[in-house]
N, C-alpha and C. Protein backbone atom coordinates (compact mmCIF):
# COMPACT_ATOMS: atom_id res chain seq x y z
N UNK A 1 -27.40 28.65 25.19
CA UNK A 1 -27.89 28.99 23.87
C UNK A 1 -27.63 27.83 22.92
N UNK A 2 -28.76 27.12 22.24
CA UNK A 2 -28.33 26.43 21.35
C UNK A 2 -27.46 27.02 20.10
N UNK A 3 -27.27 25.88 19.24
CA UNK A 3 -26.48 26.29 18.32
C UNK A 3 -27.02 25.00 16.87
N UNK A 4 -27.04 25.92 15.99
CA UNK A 4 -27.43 24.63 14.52
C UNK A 4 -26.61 25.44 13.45
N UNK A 5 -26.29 24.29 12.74
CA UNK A 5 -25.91 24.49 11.80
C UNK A 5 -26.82 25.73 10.45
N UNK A 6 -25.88 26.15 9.72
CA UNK A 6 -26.59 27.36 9.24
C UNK A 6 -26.21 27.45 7.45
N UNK A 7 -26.99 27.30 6.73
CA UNK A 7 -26.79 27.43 4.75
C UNK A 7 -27.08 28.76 4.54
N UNK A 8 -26.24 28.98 4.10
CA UNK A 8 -26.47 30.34 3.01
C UNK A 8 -26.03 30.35 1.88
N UNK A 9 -26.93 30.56 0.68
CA UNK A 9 -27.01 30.46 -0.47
C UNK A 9 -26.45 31.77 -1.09
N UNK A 10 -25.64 31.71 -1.63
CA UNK A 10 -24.52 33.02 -2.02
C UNK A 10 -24.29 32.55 -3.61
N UNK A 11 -24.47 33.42 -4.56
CA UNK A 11 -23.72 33.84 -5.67
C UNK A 11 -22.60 34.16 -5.37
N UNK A 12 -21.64 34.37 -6.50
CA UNK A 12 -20.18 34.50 -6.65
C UNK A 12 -20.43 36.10 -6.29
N UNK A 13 -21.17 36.86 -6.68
CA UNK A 13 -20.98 38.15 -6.42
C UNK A 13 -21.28 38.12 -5.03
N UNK A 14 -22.16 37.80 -4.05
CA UNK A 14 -22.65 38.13 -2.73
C UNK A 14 -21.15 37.73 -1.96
N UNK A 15 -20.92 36.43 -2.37
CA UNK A 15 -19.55 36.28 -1.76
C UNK A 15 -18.36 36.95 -2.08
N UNK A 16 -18.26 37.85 -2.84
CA UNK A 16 -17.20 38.36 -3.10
C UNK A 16 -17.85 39.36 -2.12
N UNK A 17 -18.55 40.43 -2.17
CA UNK A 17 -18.99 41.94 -1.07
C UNK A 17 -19.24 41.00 0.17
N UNK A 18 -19.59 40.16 0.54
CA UNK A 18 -19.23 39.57 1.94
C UNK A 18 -17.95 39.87 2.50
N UNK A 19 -16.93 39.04 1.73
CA UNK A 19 -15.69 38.94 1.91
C UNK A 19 -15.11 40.43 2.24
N UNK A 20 -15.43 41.32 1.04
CA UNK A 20 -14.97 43.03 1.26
C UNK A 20 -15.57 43.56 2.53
N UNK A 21 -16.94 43.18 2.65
CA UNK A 21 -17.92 43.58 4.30
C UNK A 21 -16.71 43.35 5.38
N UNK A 22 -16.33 41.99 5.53
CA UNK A 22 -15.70 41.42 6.14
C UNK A 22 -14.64 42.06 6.68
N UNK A 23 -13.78 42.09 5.44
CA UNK A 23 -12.46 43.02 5.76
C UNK A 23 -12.71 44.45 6.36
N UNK A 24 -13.41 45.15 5.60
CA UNK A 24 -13.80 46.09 6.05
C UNK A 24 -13.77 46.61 7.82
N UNK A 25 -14.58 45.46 8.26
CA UNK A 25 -15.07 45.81 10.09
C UNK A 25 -13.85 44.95 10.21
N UNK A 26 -13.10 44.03 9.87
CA UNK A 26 -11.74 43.47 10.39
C UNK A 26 -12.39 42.27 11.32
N UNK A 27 -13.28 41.42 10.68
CA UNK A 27 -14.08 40.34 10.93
C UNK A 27 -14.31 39.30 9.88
N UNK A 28 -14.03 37.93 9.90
CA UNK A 28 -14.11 37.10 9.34
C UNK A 28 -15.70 37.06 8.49
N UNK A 29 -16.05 36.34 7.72
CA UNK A 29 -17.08 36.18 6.85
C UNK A 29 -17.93 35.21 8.35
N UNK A 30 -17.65 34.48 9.01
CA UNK A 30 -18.48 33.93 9.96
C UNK A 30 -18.89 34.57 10.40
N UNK A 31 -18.36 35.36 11.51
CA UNK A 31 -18.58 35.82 12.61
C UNK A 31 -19.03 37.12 11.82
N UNK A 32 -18.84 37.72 10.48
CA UNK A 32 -19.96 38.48 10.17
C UNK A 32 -21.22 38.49 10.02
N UNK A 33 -21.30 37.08 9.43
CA UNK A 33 -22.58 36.10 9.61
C UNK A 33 -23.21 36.18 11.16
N UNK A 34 -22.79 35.55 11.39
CA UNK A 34 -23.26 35.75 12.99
C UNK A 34 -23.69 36.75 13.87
N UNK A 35 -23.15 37.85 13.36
CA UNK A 35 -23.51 38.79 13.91
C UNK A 35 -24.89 39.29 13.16
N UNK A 36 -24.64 39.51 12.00
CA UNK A 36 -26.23 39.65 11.23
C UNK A 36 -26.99 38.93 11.69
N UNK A 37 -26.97 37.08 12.04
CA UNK A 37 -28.24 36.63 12.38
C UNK A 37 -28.67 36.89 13.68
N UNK A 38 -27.56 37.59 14.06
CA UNK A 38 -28.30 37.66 15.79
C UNK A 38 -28.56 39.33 15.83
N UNK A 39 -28.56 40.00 14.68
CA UNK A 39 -29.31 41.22 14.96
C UNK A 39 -30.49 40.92 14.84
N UNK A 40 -31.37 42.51 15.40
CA UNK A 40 -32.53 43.01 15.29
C UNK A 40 -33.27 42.22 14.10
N UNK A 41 -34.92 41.66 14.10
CA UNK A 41 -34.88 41.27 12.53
C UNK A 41 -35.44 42.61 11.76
N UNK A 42 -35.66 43.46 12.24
CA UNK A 42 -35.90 44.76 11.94
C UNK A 42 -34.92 45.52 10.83
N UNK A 43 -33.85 44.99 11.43
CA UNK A 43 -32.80 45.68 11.14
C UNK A 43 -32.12 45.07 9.36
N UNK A 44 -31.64 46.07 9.16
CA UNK A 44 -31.66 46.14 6.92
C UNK A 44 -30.27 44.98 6.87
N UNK A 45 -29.47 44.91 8.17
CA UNK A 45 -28.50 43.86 7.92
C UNK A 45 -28.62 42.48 7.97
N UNK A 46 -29.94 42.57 8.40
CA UNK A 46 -30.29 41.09 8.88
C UNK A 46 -30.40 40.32 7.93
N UNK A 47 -30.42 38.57 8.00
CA UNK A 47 -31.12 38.12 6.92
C UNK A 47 -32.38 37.73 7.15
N UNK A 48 -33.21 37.38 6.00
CA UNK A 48 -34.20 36.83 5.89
C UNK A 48 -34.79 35.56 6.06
N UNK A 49 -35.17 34.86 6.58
CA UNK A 49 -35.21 33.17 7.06
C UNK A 49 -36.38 32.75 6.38
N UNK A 50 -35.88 31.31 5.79
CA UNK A 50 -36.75 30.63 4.48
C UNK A 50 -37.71 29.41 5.62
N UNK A 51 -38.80 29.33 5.32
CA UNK A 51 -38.80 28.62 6.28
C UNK A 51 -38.72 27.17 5.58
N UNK A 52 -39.21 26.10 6.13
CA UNK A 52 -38.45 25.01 6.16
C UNK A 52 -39.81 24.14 5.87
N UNK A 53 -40.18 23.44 4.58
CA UNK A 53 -40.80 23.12 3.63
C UNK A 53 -41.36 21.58 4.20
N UNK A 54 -40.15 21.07 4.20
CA UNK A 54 -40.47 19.65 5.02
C UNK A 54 -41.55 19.60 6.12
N UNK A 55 -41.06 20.47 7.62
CA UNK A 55 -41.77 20.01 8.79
C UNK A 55 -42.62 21.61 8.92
N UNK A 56 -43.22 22.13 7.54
CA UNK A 56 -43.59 23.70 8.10
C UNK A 56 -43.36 24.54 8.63
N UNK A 57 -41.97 24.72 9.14
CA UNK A 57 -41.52 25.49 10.26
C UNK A 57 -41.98 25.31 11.61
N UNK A 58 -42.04 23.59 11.73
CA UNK A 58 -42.27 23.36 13.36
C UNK A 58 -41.35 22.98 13.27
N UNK A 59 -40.58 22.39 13.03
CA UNK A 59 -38.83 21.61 13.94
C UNK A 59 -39.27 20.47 14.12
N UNK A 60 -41.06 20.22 13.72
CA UNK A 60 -41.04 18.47 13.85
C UNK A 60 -41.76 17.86 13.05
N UNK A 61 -41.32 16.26 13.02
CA UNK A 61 -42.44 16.02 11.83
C UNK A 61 -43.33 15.06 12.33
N UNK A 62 -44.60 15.24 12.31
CA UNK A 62 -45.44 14.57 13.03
C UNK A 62 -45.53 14.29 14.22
N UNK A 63 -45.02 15.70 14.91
CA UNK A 63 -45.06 16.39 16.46
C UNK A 63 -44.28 15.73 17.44
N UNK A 64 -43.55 14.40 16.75
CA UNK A 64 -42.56 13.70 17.60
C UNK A 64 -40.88 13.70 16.69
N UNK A 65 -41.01 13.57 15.87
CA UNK A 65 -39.68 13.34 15.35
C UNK A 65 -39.12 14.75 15.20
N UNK A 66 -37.80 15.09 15.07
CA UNK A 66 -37.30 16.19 14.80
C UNK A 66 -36.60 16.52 13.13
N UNK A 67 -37.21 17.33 12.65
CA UNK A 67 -36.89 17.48 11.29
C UNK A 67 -35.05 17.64 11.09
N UNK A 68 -35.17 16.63 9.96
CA UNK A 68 -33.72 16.42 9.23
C UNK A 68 -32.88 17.59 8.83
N UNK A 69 -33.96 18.09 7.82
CA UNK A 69 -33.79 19.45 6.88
C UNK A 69 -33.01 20.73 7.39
N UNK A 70 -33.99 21.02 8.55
CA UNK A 70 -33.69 22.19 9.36
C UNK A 70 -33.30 21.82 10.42
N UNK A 71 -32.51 20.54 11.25
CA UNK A 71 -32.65 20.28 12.38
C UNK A 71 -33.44 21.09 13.57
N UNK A 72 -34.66 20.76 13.06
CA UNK A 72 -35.48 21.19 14.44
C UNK A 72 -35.76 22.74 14.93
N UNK A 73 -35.16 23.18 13.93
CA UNK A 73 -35.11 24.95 13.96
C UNK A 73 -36.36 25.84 13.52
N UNK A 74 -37.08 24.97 12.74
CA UNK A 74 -37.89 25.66 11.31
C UNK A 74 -37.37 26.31 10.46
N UNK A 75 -36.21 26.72 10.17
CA UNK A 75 -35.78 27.56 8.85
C UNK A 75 -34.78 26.77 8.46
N UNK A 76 -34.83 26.80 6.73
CA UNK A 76 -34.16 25.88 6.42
C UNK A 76 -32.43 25.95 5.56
N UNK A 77 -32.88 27.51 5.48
CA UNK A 77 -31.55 28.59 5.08
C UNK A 77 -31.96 30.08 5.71
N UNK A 78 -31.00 30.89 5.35
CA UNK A 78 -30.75 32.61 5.47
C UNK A 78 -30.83 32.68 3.70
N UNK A 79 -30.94 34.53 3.74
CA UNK A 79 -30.82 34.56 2.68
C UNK A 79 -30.19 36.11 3.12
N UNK A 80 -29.61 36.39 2.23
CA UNK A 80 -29.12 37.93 2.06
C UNK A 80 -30.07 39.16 1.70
């Protein structure tokens, strides 16, 4: 399974009810993360994926190079 790096754009409030989410299930703010992005995208916990402006949401730019932005993913953040 690959793996990329991942932005999420959080207000002071989202990060504060993260943090409480967190404690809550007795799981770090990552690996809460993580678990949301690898749910269902169906599903109301999930986030939403921005796509990635630079390479269109191909992962490339000009079908050979691999985008900077999003490394190569197409999305260029999550969102809550």
């Amino acid at each position: 399974m690959d793996t990329f790096p991942l932005t999420i754009r959080l207000t002071a409030a989202e990060k504060q009810m993260l943090r409480k989410r967190a404690a809550k299930y007795g799981l770090t703010i990552n690996s809460l993360i993580r678990f949301w992005v690898n749910s269902e995208p169906s599903s109301p916990r999930a986030f939403s994926k921005v796509l990635c402006k630079t390479c269109n949401a191909t992962g490339k730019i000009a079908d050979e190079y691999r985008c900077s932005k999003c490394l190569g993913v197409g999305f260029s953040y999550y969102e809550i």
